[in-house]
PDB file of N, CA and C in Angstrom:
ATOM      1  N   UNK A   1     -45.691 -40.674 -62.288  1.00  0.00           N
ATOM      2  CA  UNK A   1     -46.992 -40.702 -61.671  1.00  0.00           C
ATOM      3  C   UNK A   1     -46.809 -40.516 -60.164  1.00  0.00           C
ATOM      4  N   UNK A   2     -47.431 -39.951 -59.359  1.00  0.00           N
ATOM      5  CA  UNK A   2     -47.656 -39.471 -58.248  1.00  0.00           C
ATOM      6  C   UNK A   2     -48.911 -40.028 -57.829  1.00  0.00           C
ATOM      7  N   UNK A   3     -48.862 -40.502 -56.808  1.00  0.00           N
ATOM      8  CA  UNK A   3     -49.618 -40.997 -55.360  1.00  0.00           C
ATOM      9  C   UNK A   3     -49.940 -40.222 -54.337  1.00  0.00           C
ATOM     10  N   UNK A   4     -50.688 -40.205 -53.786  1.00  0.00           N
ATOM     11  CA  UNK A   4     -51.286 -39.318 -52.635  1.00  0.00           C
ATOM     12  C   UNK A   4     -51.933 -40.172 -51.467  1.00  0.00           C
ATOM     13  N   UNK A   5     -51.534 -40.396 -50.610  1.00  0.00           N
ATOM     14  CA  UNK A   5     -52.177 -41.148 -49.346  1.00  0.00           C
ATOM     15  C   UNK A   5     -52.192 -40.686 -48.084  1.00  0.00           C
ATOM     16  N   UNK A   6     -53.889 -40.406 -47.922  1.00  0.00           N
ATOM     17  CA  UNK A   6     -53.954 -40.124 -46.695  1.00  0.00           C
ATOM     18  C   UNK A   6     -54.208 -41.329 -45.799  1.00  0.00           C
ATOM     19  N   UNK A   7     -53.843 -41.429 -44.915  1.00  0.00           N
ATOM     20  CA  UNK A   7     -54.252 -42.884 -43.500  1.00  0.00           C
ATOM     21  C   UNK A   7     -54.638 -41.836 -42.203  1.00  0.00           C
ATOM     22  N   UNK A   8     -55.595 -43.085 -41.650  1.00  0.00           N
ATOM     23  CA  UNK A   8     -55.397 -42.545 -40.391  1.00  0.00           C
ATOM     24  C   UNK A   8     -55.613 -43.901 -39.738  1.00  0.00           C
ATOM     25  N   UNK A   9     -54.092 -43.777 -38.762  1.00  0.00           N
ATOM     26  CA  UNK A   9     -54.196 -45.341 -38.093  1.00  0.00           C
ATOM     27  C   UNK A   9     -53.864 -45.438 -36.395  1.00  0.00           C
ATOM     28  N   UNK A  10     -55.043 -46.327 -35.981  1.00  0.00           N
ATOM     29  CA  UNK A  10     -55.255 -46.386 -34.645  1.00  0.00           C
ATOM     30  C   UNK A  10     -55.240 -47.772 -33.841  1.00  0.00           C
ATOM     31  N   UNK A  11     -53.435 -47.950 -33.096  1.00  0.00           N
ATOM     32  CA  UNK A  11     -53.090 -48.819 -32.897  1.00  0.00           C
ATOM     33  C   UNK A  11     -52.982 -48.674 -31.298  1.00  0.00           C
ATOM     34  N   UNK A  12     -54.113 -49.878 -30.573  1.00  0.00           N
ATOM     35  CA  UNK A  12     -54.613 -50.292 -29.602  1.00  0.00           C
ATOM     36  C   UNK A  12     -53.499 -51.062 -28.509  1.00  0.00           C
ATOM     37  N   UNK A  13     -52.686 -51.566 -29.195  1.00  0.00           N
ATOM     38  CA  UNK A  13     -51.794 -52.472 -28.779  1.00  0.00           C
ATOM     39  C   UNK A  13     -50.724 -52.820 -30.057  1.00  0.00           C
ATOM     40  N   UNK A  14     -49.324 -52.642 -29.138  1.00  0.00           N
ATOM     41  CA  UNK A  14     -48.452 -53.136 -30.323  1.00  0.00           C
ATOM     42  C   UNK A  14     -46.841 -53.750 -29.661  1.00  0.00           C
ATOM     43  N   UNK A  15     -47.167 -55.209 -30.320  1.00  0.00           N
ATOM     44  CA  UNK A  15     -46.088 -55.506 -29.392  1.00  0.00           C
ATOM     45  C   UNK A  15     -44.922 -56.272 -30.279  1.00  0.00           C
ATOM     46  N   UNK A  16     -43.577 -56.041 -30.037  1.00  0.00           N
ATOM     47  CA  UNK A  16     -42.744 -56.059 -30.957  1.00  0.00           C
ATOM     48  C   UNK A  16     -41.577 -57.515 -30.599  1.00  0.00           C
ATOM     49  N   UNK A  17     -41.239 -58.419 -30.957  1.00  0.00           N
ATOM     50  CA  UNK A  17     -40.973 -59.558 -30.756  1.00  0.00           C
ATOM     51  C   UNK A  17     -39.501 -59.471 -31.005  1.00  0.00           C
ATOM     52  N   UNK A  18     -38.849 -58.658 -31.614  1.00  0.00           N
ATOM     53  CA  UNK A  18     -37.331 -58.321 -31.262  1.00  0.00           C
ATOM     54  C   UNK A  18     -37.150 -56.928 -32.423  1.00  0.00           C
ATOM     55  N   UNK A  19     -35.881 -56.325 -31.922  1.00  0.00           N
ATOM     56  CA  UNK A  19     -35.167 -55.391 -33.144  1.00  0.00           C
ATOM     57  C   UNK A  19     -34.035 -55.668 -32.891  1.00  0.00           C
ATOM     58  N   UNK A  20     -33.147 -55.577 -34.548  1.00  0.00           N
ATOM     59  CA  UNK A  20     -31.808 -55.976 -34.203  1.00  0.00           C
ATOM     60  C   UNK A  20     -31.524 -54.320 -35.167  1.00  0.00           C
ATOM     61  N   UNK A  21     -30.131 -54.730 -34.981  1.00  0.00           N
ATOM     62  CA  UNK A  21     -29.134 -53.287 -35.923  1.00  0.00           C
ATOM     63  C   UNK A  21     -30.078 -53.511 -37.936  1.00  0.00           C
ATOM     64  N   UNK A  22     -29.924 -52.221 -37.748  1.00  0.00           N
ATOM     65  CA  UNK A  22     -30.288 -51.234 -39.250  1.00  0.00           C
ATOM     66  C   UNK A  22     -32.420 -52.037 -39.285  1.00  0.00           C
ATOM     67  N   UNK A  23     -33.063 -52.590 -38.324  1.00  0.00           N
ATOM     68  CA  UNK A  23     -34.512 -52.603 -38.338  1.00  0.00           C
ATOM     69  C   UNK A  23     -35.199 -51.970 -38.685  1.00  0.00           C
ATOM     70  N   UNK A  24     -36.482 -52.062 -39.444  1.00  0.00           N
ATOM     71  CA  UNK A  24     -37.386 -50.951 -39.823  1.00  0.00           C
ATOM     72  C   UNK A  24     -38.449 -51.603 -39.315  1.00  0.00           C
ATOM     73  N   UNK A  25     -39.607 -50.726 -38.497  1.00  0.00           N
ATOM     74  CA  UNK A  25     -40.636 -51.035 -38.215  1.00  0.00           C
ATOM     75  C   UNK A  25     -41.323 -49.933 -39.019  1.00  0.00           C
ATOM     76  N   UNK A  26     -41.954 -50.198 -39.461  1.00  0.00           N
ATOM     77  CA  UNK A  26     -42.912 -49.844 -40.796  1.00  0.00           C
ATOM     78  C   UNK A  26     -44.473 -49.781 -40.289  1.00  0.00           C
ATOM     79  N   UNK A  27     -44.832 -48.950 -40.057  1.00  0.00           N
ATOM     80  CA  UNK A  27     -46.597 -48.307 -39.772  1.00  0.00           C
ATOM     81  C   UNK A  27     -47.022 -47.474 -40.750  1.00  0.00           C
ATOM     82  N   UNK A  28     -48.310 -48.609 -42.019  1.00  0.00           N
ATOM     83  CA  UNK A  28     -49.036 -47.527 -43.049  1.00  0.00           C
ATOM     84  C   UNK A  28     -47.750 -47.251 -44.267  1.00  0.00           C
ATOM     85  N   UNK A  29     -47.889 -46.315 -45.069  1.00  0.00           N
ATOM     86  CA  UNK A  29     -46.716 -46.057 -46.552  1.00  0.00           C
ATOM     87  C   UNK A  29     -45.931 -45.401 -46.183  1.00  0.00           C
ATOM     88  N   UNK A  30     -45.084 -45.814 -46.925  1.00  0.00           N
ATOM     89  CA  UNK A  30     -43.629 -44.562 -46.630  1.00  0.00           C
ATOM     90  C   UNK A  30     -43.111 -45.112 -48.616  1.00  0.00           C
ATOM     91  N   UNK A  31     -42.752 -43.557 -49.117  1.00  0.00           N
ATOM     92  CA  UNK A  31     -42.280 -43.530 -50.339  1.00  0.00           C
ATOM     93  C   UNK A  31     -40.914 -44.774 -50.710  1.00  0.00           C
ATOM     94  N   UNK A  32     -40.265 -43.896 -49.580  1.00  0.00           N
ATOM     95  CA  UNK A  32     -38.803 -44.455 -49.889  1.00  0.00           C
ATOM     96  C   UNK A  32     -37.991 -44.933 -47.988  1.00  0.00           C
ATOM     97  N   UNK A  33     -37.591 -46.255 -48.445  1.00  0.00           N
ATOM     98  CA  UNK A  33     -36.802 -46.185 -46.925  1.00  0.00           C
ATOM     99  C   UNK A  33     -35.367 -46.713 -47.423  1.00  0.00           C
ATOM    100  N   UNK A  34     -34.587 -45.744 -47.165  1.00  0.00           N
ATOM    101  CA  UNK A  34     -33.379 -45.924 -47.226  1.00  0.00           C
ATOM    102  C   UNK A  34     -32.835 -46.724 -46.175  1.00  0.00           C
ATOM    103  N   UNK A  35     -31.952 -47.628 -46.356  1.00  0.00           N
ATOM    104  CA  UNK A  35     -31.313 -48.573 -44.971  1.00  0.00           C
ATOM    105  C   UNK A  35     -30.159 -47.711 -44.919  1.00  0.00           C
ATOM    106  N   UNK A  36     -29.812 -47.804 -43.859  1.00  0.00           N
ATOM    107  CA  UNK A  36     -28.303 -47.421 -43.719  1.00  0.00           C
ATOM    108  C   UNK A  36     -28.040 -47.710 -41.959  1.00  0.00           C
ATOM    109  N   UNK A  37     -26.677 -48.368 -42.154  1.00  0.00           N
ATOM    110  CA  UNK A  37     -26.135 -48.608 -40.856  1.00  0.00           C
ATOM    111  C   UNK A  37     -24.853 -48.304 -40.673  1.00  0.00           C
ATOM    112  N   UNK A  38     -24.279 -47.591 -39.755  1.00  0.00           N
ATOM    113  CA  UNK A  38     -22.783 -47.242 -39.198  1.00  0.00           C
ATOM    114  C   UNK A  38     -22.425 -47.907 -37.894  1.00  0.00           C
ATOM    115  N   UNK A  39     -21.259 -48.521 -38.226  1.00  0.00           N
ATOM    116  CA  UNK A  39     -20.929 -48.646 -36.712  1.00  0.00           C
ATOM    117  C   UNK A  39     -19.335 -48.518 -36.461  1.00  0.00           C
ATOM    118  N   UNK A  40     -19.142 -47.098 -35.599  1.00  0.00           N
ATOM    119  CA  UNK A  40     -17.899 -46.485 -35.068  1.00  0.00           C
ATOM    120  C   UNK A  40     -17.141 -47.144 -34.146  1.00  0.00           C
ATOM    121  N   UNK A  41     -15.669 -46.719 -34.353  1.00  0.00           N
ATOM    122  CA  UNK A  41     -15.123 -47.159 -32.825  1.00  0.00           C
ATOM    123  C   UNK A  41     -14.526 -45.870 -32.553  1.00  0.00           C
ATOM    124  N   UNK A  42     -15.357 -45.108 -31.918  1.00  0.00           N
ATOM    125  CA  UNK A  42     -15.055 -43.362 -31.336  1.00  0.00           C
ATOM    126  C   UNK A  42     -13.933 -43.576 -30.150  1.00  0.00           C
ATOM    127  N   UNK A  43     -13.916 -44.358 -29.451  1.00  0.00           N
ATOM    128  CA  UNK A  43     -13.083 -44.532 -28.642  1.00  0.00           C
ATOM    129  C   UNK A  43     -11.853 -45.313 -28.710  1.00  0.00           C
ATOM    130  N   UNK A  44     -11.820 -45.522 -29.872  1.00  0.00           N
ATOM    131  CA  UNK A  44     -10.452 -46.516 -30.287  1.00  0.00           C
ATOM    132  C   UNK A  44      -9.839 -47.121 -29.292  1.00  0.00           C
ATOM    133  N   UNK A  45     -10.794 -48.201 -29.275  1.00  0.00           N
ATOM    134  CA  UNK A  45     -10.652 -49.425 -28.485  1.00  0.00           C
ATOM    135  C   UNK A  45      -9.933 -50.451 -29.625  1.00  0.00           C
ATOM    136  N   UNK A  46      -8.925 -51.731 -28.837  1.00  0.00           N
ATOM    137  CA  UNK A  46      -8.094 -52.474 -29.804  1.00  0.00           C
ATOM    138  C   UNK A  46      -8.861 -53.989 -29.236  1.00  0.00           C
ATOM    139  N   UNK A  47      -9.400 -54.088 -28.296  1.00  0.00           N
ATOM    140  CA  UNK A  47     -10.090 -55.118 -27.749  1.00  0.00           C
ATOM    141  C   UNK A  47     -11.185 -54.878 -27.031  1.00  0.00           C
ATOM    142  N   UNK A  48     -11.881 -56.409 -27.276  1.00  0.00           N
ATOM    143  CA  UNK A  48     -13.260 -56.870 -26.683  1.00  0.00           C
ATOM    144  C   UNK A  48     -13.776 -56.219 -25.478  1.00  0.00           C
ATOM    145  N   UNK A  49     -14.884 -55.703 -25.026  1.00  0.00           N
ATOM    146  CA  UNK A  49     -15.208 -55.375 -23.876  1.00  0.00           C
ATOM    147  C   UNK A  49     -15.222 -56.418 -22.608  1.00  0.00           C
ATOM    148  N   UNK A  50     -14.655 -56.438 -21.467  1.00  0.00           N
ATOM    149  CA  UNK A  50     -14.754 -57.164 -20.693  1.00  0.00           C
ATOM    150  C   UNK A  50     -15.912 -57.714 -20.261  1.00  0.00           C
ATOM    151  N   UNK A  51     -16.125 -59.416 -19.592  1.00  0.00           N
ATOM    152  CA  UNK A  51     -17.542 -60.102 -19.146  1.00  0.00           C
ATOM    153  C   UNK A  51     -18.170 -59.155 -18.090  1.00  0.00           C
ATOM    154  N   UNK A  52     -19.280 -59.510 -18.021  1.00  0.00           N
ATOM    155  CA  UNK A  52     -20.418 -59.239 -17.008  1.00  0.00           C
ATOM    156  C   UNK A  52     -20.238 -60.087 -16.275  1.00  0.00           C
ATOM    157  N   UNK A  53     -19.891 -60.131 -14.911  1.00  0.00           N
ATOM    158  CA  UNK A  53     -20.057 -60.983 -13.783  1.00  0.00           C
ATOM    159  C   UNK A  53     -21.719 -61.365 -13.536  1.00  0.00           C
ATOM    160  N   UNK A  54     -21.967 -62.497 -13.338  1.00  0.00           N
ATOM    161  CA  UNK A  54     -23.409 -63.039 -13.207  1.00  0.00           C
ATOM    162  C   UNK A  54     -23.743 -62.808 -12.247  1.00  0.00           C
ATOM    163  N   UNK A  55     -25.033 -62.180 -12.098  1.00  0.00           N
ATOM    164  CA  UNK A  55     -25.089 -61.735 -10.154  1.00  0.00           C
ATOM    165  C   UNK A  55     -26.433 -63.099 -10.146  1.00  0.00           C
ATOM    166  N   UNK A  56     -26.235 -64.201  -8.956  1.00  0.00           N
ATOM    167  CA  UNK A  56     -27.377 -65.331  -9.013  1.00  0.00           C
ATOM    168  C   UNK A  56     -27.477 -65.262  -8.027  1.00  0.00           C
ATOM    169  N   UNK A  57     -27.496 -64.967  -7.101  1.00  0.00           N
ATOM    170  CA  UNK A  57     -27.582 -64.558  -5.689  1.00  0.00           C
ATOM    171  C   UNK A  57     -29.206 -63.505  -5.538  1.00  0.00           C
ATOM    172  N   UNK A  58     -30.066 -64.364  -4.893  1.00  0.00           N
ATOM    173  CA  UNK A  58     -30.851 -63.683  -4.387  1.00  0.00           C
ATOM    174  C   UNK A  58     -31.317 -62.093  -4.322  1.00  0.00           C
ATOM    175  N   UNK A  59     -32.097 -61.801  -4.597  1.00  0.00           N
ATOM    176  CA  UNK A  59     -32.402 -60.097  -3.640  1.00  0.00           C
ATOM    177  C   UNK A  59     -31.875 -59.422  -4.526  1.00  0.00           C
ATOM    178  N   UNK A  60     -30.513 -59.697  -5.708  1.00  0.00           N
ATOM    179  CA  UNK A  60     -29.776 -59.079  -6.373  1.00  0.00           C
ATOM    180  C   UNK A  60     -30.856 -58.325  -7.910  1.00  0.00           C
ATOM    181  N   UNK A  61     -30.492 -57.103  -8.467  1.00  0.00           N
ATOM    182  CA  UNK A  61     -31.126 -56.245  -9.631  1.00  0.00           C
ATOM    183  C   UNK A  61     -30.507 -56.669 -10.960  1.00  0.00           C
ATOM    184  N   UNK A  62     -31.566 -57.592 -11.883  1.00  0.00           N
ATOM    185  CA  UNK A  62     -30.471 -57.456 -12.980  1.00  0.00           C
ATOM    186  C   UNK A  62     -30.141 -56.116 -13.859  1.00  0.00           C
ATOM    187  N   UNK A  63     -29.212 -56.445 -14.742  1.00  0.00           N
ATOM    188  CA  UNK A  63     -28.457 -55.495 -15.551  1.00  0.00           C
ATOM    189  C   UNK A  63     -29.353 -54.714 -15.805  1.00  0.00           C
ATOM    190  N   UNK A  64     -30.601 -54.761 -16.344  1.00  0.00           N
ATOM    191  CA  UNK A  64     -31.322 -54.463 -17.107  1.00  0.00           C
ATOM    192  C   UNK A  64     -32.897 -54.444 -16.235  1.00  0.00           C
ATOM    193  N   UNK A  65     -33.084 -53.501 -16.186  1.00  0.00           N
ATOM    194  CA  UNK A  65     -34.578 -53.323 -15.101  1.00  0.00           C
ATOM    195  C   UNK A  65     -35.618 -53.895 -15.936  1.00  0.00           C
ATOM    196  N   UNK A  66     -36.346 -54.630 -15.471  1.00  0.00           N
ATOM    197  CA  UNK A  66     -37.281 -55.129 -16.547  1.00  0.00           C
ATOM    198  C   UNK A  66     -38.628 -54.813 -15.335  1.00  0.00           C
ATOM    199  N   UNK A  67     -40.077 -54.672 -16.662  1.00  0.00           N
ATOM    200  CA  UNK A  67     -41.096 -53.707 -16.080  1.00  0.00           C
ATOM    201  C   UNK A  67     -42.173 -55.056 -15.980  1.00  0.00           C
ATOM    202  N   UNK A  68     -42.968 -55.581 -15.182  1.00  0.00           N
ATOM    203  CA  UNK A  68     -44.209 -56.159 -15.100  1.00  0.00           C
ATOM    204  C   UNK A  68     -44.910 -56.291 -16.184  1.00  0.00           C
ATOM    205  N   UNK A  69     -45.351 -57.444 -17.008  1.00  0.00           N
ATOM    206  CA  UNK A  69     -45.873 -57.181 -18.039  1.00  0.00           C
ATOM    207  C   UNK A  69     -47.510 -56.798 -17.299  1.00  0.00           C
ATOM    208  N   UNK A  70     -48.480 -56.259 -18.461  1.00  0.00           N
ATOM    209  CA  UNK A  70     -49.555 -55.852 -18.345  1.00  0.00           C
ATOM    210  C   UNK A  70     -50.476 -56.416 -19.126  1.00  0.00           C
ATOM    211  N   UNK A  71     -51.795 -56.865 -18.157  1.00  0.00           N
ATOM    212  CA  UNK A  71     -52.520 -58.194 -18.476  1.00  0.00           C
ATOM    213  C   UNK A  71     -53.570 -57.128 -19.971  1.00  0.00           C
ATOM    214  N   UNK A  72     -53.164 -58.213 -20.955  1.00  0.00           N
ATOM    215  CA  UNK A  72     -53.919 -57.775 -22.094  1.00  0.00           C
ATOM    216  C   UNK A  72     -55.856 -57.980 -22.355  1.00  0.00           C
TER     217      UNK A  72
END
């Protein structure tokens, strides 16, 4: 038996509270979702990546640029 679905979907706001490795965020039907996750070591590394020095010092940019949230 066969299904047929049309949607039409209109999302105003959408806010996502975390994603981790192999996540599916899912909007409306989908037949089939295959999971699948890989994870390489292309660079054949034999050890851990070295720490992040903590920058706490004033005036300083963290790692990671983070944007103003926006009043809902």
């Amino acid at each position: 038996m066969n299904f047929y679905i049309n949607q039409s979907i209109c999302i105003h706001t959408l806010r996502v509270g975390s994603v981790s490795n192999s996540s599916v965020l899912q909007i409306g039907s989908a037949g089939l979702i295959k999971p699948s996750s890989h994870l390489y070591n292309t660079g054949e590394f034999t050890e851990p990546a070295p720490e992040i020095e903590a920058k706490t010092s004033p005036g300083t940019k963290p790692n990671v640029p983070l944007v103003a949230p926006t009043p809902s």
